[in-house]
C-alpha atoms as a PDB file:
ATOM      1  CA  UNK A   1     -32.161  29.370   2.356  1.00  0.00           C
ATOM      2  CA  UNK A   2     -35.246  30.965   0.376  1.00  0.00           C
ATOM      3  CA  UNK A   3     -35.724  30.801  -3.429  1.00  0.00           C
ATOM      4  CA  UNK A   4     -34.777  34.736  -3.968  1.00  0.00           C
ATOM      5  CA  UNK A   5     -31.455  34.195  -1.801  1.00  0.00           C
ATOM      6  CA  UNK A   6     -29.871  32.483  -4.767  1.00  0.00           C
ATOM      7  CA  UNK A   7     -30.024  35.496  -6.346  1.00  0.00           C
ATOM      8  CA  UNK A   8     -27.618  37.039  -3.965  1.00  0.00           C
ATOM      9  CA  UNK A   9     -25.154  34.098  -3.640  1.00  0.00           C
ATOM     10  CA  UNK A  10     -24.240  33.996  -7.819  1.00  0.00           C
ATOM     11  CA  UNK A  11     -22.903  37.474  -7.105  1.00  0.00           C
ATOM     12  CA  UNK A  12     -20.876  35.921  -4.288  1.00  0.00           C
ATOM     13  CA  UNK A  13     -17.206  34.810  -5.119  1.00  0.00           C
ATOM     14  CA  UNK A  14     -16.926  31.728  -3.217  1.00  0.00           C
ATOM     15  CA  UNK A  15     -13.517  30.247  -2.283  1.00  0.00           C
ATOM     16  CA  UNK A  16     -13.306  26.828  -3.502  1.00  0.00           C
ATOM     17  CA  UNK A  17     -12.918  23.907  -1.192  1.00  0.00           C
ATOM     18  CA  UNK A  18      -9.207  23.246  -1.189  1.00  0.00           C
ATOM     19  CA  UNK A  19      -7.282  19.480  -0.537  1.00  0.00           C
ATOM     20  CA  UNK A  20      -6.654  20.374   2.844  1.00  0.00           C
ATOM     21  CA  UNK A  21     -10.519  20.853   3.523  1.00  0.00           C
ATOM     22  CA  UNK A  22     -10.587  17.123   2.670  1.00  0.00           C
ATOM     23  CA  UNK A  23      -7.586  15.667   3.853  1.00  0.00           C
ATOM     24  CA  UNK A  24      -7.388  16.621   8.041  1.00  0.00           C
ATOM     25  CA  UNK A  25      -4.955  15.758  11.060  1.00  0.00           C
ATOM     26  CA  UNK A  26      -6.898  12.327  13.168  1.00  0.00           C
ATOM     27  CA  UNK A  27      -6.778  14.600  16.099  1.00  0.00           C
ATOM     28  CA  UNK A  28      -9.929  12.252  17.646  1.00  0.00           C
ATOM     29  CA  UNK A  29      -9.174   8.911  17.600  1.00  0.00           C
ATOM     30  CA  UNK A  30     -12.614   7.899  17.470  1.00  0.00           C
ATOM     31  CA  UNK A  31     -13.431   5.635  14.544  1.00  0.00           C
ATOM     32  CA  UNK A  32     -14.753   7.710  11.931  1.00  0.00           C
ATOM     33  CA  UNK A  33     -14.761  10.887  13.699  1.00  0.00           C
ATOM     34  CA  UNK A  34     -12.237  12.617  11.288  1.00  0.00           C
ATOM     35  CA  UNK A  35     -14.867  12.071   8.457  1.00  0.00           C
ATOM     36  CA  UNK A  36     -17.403  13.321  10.841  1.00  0.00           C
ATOM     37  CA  UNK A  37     -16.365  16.721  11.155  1.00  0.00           C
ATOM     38  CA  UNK A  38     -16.132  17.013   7.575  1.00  0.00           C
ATOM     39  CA  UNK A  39     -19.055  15.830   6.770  1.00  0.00           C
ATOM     40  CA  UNK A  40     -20.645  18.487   9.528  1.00  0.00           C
ATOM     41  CA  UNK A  41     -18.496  21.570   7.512  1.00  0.00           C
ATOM     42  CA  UNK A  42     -19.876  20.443   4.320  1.00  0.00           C
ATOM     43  CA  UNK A  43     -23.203  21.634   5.509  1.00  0.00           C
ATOM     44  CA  UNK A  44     -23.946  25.388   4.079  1.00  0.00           C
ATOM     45  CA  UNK A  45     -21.271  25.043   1.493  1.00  0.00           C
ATOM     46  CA  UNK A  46     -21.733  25.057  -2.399  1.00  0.00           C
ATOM     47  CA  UNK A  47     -21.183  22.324  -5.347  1.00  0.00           C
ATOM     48  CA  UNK A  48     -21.120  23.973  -8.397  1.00  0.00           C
ATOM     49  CA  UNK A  49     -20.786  22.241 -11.853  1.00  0.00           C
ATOM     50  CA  UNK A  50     -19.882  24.337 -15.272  1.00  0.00           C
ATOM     51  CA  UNK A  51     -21.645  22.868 -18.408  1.00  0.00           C
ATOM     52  CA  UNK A  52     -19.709  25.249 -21.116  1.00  0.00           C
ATOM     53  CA  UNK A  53     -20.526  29.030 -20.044  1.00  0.00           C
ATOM     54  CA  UNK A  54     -23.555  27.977 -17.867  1.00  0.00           C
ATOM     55  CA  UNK A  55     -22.748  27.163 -14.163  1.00  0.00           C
ATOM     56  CA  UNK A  56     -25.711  24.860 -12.002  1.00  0.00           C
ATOM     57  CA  UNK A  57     -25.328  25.155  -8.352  1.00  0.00           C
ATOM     58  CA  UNK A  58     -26.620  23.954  -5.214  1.00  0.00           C
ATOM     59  CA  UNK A  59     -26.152  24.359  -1.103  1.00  0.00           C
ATOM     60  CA  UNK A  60     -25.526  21.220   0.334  1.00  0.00           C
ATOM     61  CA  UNK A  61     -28.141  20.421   3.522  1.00  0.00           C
ATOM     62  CA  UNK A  62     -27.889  16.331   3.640  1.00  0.00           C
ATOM     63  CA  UNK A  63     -24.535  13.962   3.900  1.00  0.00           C
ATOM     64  CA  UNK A  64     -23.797  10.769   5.310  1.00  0.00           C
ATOM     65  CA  UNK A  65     -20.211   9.289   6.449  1.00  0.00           C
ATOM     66  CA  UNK A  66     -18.569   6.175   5.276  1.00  0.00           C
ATOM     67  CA  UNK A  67     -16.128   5.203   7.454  1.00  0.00           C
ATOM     68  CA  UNK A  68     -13.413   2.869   5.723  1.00  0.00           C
ATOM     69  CA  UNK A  69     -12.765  -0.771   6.084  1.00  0.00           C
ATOM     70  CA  UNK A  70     -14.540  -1.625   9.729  1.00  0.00           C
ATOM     71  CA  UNK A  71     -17.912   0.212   8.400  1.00  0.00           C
ATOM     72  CA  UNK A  72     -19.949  -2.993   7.139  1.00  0.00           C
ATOM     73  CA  UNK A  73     -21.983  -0.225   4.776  1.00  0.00           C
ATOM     74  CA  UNK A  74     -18.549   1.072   3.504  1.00  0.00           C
ATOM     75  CA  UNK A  75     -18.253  -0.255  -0.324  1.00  0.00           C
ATOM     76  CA  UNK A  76     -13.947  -0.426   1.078  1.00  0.00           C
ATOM     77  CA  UNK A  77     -15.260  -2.793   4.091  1.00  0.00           C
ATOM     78  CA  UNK A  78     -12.762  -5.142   4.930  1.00  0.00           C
ATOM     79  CA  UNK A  79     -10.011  -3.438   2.957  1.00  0.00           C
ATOM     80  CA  UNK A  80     -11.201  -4.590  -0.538  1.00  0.00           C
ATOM     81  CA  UNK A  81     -10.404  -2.818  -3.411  1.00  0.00           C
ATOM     82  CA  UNK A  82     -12.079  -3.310  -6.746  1.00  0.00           C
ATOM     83  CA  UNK A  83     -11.932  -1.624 -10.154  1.00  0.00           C
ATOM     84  CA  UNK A  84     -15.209   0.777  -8.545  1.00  0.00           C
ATOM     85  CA  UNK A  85     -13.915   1.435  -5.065  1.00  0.00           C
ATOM     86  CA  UNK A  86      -9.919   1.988  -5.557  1.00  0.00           C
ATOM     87  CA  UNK A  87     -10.776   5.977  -5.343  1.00  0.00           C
ATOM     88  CA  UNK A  88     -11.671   5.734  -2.099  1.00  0.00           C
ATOM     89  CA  UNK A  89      -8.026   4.695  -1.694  1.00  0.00           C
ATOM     90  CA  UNK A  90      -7.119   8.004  -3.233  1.00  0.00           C
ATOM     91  CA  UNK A  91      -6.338  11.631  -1.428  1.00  0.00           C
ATOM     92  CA  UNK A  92      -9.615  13.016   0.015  1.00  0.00           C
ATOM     93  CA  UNK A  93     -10.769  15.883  -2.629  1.00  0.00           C
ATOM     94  CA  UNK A  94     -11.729  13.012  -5.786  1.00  0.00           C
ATOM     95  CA  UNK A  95     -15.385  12.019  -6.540  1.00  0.00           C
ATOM     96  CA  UNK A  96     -16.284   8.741  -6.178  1.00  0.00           C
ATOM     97  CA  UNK A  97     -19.401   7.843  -8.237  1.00  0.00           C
ATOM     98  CA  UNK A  98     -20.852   4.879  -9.019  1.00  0.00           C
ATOM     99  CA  UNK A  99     -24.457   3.547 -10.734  1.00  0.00           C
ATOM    100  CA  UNK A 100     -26.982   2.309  -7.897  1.00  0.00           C
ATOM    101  CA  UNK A 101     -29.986  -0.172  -9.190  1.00  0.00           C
ATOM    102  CA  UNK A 102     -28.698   0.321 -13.050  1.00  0.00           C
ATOM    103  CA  UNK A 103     -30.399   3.540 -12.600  1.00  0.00           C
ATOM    104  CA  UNK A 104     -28.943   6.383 -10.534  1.00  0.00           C
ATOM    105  CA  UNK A 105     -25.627   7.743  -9.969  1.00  0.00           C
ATOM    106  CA  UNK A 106     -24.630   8.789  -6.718  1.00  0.00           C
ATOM    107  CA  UNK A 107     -21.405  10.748  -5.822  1.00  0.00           C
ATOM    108  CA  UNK A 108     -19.034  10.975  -2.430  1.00  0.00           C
ATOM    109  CA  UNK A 109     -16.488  12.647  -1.653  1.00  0.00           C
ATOM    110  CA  UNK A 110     -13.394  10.880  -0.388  1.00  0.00           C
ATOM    111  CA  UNK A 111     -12.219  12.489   2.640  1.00  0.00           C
ATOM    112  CA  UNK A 112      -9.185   9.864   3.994  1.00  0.00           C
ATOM    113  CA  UNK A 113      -5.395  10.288   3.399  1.00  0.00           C
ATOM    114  CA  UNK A 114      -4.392   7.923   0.638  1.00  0.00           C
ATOM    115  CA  UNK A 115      -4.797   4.483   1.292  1.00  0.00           C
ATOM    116  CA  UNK A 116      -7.298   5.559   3.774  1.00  0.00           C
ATOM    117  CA  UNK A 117     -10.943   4.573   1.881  1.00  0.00           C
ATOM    118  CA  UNK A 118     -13.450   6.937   3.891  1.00  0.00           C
ATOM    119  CA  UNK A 119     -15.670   9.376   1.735  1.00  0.00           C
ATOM    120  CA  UNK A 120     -19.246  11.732   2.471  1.00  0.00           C
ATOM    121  CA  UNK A 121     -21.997  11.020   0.584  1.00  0.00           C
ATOM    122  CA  UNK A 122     -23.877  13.982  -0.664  1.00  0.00           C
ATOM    123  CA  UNK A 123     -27.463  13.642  -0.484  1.00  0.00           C
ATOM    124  CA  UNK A 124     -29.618  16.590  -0.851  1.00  0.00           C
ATOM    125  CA  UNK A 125     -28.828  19.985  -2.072  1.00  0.00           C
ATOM    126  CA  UNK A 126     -30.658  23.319  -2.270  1.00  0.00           C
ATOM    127  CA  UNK A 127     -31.136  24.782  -5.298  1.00  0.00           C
ATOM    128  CA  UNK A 128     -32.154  27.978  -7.043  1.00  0.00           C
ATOM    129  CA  UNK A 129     -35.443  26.388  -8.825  1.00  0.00           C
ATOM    130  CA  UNK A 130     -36.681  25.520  -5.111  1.00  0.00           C
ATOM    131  CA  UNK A 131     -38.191  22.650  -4.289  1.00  0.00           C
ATOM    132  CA  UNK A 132     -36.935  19.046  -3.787  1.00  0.00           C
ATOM    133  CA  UNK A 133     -35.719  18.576  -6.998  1.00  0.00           C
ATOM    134  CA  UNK A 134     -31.924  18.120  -5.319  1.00  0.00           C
ATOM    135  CA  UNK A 135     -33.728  15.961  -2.496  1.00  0.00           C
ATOM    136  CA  UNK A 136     -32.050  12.449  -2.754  1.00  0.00           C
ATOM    137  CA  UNK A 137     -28.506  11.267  -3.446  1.00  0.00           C
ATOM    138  CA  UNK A 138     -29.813   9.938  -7.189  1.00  0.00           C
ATOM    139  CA  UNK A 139     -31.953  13.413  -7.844  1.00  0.00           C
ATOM    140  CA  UNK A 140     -28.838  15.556  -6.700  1.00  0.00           C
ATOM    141  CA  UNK A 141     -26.807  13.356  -9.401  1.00  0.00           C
ATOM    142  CA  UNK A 142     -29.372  14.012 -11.820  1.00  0.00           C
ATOM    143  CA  UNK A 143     -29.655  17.965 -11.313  1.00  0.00           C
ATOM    144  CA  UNK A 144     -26.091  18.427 -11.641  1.00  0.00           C
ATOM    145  CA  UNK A 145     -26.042  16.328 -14.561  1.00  0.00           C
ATOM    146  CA  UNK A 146     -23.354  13.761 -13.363  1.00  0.00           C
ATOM    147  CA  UNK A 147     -22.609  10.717 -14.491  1.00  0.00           C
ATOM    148  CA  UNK A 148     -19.610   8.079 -14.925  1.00  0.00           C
ATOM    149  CA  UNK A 149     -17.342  10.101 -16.273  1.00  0.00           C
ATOM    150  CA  UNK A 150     -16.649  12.099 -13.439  1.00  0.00           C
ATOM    151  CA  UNK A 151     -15.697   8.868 -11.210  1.00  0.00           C
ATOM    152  CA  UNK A 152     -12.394  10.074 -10.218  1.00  0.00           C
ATOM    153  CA  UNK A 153     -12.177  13.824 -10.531  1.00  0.00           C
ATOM    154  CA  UNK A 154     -10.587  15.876  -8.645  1.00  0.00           C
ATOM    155  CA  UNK A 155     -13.251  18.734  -7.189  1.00  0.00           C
ATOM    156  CA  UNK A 156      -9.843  20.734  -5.914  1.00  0.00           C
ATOM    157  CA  UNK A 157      -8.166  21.600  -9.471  1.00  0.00           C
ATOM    158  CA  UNK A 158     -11.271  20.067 -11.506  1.00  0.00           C
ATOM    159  CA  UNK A 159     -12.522  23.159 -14.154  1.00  0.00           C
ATOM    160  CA  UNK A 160     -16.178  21.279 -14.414  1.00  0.00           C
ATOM    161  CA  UNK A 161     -17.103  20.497 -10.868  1.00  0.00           C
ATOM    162  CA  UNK A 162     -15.667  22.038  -7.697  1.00  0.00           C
ATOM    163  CA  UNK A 163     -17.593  22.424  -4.145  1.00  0.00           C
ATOM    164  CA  UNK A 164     -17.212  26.707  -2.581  1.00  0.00           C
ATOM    165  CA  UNK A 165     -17.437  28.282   0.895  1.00  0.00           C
ATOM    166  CA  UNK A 166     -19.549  31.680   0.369  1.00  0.00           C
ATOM    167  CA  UNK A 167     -18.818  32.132   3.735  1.00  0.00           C
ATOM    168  CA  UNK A 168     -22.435  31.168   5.364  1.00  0.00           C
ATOM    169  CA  UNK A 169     -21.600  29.990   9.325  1.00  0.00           C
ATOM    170  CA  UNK A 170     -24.188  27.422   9.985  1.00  0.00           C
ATOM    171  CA  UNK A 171     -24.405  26.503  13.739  1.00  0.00           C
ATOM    172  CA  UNK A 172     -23.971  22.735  14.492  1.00  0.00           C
ATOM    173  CA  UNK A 173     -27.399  23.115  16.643  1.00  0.00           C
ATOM    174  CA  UNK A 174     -28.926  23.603  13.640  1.00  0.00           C
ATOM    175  CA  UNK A 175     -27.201  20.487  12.020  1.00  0.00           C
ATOM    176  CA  UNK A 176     -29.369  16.801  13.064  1.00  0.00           C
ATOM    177  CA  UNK A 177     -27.205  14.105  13.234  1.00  0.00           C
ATOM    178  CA  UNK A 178     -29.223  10.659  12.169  1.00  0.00           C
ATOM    179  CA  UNK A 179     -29.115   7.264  11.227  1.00  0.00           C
ATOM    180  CA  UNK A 180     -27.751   6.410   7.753  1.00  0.00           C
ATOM    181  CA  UNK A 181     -30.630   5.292   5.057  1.00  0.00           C
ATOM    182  CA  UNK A 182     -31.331   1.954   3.666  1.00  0.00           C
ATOM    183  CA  UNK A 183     -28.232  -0.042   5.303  1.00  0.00           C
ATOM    184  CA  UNK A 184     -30.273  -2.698   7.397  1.00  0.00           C
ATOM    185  CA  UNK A 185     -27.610  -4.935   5.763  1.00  0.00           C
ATOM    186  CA  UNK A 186     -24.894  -3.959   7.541  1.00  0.00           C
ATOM    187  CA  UNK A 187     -26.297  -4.953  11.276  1.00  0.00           C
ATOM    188  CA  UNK A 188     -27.156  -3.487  14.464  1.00  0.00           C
ATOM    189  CA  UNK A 189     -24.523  -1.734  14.948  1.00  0.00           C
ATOM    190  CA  UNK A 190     -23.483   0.195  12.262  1.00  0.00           C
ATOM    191  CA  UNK A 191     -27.007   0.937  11.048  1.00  0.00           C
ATOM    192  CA  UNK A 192     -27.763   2.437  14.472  1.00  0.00           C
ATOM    193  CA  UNK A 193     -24.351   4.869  13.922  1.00  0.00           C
ATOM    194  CA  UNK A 194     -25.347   8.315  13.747  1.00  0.00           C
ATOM    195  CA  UNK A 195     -23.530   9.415  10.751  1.00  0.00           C
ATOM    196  CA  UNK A 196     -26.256  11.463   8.505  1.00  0.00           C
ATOM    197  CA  UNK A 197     -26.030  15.085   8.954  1.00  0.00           C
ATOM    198  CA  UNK A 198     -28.901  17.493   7.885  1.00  0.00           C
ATOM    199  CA  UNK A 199     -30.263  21.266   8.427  1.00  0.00           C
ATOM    200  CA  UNK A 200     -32.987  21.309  10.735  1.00  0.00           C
ATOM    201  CA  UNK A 201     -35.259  23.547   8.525  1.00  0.00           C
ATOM    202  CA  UNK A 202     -34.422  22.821   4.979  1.00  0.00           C
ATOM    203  CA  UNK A 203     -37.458  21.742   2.996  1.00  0.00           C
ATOM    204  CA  UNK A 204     -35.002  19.843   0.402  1.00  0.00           C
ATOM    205  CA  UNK A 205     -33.744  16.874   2.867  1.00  0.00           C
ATOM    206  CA  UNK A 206     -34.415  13.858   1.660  1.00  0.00           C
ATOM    207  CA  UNK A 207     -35.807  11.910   4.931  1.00  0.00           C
ATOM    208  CA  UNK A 208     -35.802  13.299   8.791  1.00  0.00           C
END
């Protein structure tokens, strides 16, 4: 999306993302896949965080999937549950953000039923100010101005941060599917899983 189309979309009355966005029928029972195909509809739509009267936005272009307890790069592998990860274990719709290298915050999105710990990270958006200032899970956290206090919320009631449809249809040919970043930890096999999702053309993903 260009720089001046931003100007259009704040006119635009988006419909927020409700719980049932997040929380689906396992129609596939492929491991993960449930997660999958949210993570592919989050692509195109809006997060949108109110600071008082001021509202920051940005279109999402860059996820990846965490798939629950048999995903060795899942922070719920193996079922655990700690004081951090027990929102994963949560309806699908809360935020799950935590503090990576002391440093940067990163946020997910649960998308399991409860007691089911899967979640999308969000890793790049587009934003009005152009650029890749969005372009990284930790820079996205940043922009919106997130931090630990919104480990938890709910984004489908939540008055401060909520995620919109304003109703742009994005094609899954234009959607790449790729390998997950920085996870060389969790073996062969799930580091090879094709669970990042990106727009083919956006100049704000974070790696192709």
């Amino acid at each position: 999306m260009k720089r001046e189309d931003f100007k259009n979309t704040k006119t635009i009355k988006g419909k927020r993302l409700s719980r049932s966005f997040f929380v689906r029928p396992d129609k596939d029972k492929t491991y993960g896949e449930r997660s999958v195909k949210i993570a592919e509809s989050l692509i195109g739509k809006f997060v949108v965080r109110r600071i008082g009267r001021k509202k920051i936005f940005g279109r999402i272009v860059e996820v990846e999937v965490y798939a629950g307890p048999k995903d060795r790069a899942a922070h719920s592998f193996g079922g655990k549950v700690t004081p951090r990860n027990k929102v994963m274990y949560q309806r699908g719709g809360h935020a799950y953000v935590y503090l990576v290298y002391g440093m940067h915050w990163q946020m997910n999105l649960v998308t399991g039923n409860e007691g089911e710990p899967q979640c999308v990270l969000l890793r790049a958006l587009e934003v009005p100010e152009g650029g890749r200032i969005a372009s990284g899970p930790g820079k996205l956290c940043r922009y919106l101005r997130l931090n630990k206090s919104f480990h938890g919320e709910d984004v489908t009631s939540s008055r401060r941060l909520w995620l919109e449809d304003r109703g742009e249809k994005i094609d899954l040919k234009d959607i790449v599917r790729a390998k997950r970043i920085g996870i060389d930890y969790a073996g062969p096999y799930w580091s090879s899983r094709r669970w990042r999702f990106y727009l083919k053309d956006s100049p704000a993903v974070s790696r192709r």
